[in-house]
C-alpha atoms as a PDB file:
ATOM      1  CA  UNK A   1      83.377 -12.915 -34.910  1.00  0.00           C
ATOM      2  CA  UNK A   2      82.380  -9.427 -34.223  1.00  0.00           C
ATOM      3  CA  UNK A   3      81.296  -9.843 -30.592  1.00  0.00           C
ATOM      4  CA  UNK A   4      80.239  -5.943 -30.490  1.00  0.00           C
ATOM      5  CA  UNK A   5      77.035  -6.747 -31.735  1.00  0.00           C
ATOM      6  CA  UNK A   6      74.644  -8.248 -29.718  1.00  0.00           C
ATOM      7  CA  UNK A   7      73.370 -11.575 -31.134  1.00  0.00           C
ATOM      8  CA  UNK A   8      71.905 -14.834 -30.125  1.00  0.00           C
ATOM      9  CA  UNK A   9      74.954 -16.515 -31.953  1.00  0.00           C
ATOM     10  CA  UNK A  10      77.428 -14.080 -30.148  1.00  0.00           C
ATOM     11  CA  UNK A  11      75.986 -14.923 -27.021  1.00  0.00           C
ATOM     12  CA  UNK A  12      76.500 -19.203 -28.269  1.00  0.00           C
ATOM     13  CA  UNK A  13      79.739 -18.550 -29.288  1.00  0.00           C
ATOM     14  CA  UNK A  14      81.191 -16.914 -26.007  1.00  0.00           C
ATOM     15  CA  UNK A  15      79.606 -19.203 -23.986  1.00  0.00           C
ATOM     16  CA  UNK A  16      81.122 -22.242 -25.690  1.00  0.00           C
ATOM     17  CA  UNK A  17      84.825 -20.293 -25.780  1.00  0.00           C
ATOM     18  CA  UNK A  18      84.225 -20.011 -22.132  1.00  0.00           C
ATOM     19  CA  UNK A  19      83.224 -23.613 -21.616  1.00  0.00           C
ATOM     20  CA  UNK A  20      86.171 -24.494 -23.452  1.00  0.00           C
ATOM     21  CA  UNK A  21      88.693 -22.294 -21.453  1.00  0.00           C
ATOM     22  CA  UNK A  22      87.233 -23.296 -18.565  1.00  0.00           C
ATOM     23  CA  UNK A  23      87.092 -27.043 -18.868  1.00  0.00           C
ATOM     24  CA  UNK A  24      83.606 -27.186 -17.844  1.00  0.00           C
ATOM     25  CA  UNK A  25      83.398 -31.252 -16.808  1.00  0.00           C
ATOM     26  CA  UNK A  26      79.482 -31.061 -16.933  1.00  0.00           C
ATOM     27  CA  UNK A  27      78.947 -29.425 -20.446  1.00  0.00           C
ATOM     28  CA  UNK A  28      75.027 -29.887 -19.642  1.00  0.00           C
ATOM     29  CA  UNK A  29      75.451 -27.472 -16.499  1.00  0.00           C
ATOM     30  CA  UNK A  30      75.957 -24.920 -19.005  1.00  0.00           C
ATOM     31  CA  UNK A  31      74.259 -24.114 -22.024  1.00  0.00           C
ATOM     32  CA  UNK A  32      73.918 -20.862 -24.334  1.00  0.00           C
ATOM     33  CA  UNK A  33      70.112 -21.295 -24.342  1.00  0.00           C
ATOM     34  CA  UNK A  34      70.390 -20.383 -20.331  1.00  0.00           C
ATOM     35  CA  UNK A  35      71.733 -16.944 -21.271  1.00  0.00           C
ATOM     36  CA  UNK A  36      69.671 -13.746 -23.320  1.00  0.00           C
ATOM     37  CA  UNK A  37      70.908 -10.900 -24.873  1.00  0.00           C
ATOM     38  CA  UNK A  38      69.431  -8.756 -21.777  1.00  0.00           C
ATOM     39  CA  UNK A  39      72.949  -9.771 -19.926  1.00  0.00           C
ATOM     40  CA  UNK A  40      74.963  -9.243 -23.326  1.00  0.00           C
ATOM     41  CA  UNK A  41      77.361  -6.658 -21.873  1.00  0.00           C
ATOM     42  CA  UNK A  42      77.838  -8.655 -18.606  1.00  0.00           C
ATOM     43  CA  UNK A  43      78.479 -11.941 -20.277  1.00  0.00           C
ATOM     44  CA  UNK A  44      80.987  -9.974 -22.499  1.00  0.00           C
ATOM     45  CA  UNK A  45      82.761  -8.401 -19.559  1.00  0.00           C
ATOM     46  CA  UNK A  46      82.909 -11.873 -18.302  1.00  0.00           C
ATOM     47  CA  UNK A  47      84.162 -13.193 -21.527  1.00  0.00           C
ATOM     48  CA  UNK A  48      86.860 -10.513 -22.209  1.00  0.00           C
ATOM     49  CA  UNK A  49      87.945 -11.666 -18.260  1.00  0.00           C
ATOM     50  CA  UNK A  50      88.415 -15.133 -19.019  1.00  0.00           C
ATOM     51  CA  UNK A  51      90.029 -15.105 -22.230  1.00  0.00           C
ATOM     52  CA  UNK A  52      92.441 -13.018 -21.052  1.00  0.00           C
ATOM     53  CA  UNK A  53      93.797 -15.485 -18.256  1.00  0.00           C
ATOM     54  CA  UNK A  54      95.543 -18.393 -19.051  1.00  0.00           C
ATOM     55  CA  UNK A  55      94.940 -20.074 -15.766  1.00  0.00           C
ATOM     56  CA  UNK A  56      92.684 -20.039 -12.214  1.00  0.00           C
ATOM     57  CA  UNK A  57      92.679 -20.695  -9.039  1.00  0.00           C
ATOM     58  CA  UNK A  58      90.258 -22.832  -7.426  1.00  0.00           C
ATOM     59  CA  UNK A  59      88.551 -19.596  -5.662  1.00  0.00           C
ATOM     60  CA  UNK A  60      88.423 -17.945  -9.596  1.00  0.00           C
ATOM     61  CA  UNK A  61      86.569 -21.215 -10.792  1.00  0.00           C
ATOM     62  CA  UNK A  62      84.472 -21.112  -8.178  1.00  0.00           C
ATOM     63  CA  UNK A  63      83.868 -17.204  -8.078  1.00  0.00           C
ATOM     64  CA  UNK A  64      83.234 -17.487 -12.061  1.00  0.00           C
ATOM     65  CA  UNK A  65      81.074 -20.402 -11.956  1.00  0.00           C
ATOM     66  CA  UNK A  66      78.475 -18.322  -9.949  1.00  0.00           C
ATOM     67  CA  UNK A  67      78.889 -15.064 -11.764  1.00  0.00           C
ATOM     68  CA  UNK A  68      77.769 -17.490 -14.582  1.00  0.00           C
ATOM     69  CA  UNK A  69      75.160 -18.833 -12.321  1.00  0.00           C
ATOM     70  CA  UNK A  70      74.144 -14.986 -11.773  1.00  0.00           C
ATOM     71  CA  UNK A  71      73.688 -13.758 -15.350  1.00  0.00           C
ATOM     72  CA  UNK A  72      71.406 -17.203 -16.261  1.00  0.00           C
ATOM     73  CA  UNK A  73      67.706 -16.744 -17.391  1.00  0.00           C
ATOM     74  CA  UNK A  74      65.323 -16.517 -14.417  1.00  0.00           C
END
């Protein structure tokens, strides 16, 4: 996956590898058709973040879950 590019299906894809790494419980809560290509390069930054950790703390989750919350369509 070449996640240079910026793509409806990139965008999919690295929120779903984020849900995963995560453990999002509410899979609903999140979905890729929240997100738009406008916020490509912050999701990215976000994703890079996340995939690089293997764990969080409860104040990561939290402070991740509303970054998330932040880059979501209006």
């Amino acid at each position: 996956m070449n996640l240079s590019e910026k793509s409806t299906e990139n965008v999919e894809y690295m929120i779903e590898k984020i849900k995963d790494k995560l453990k999002v419980l509410n899979m609903g809560a999140i979905k890729p058709s929240h997100f738009d290509e406008e916020m490509y390069e912050e999701l990215r930054y976000l994703y890079d973040h996340i995939m690089k950790k293997d764990s969080f703390s409860p104040n990561e989750m939290q402070a991740l879950a509303e970054e998330l919350g932040n880059l979501r369509k209006v």
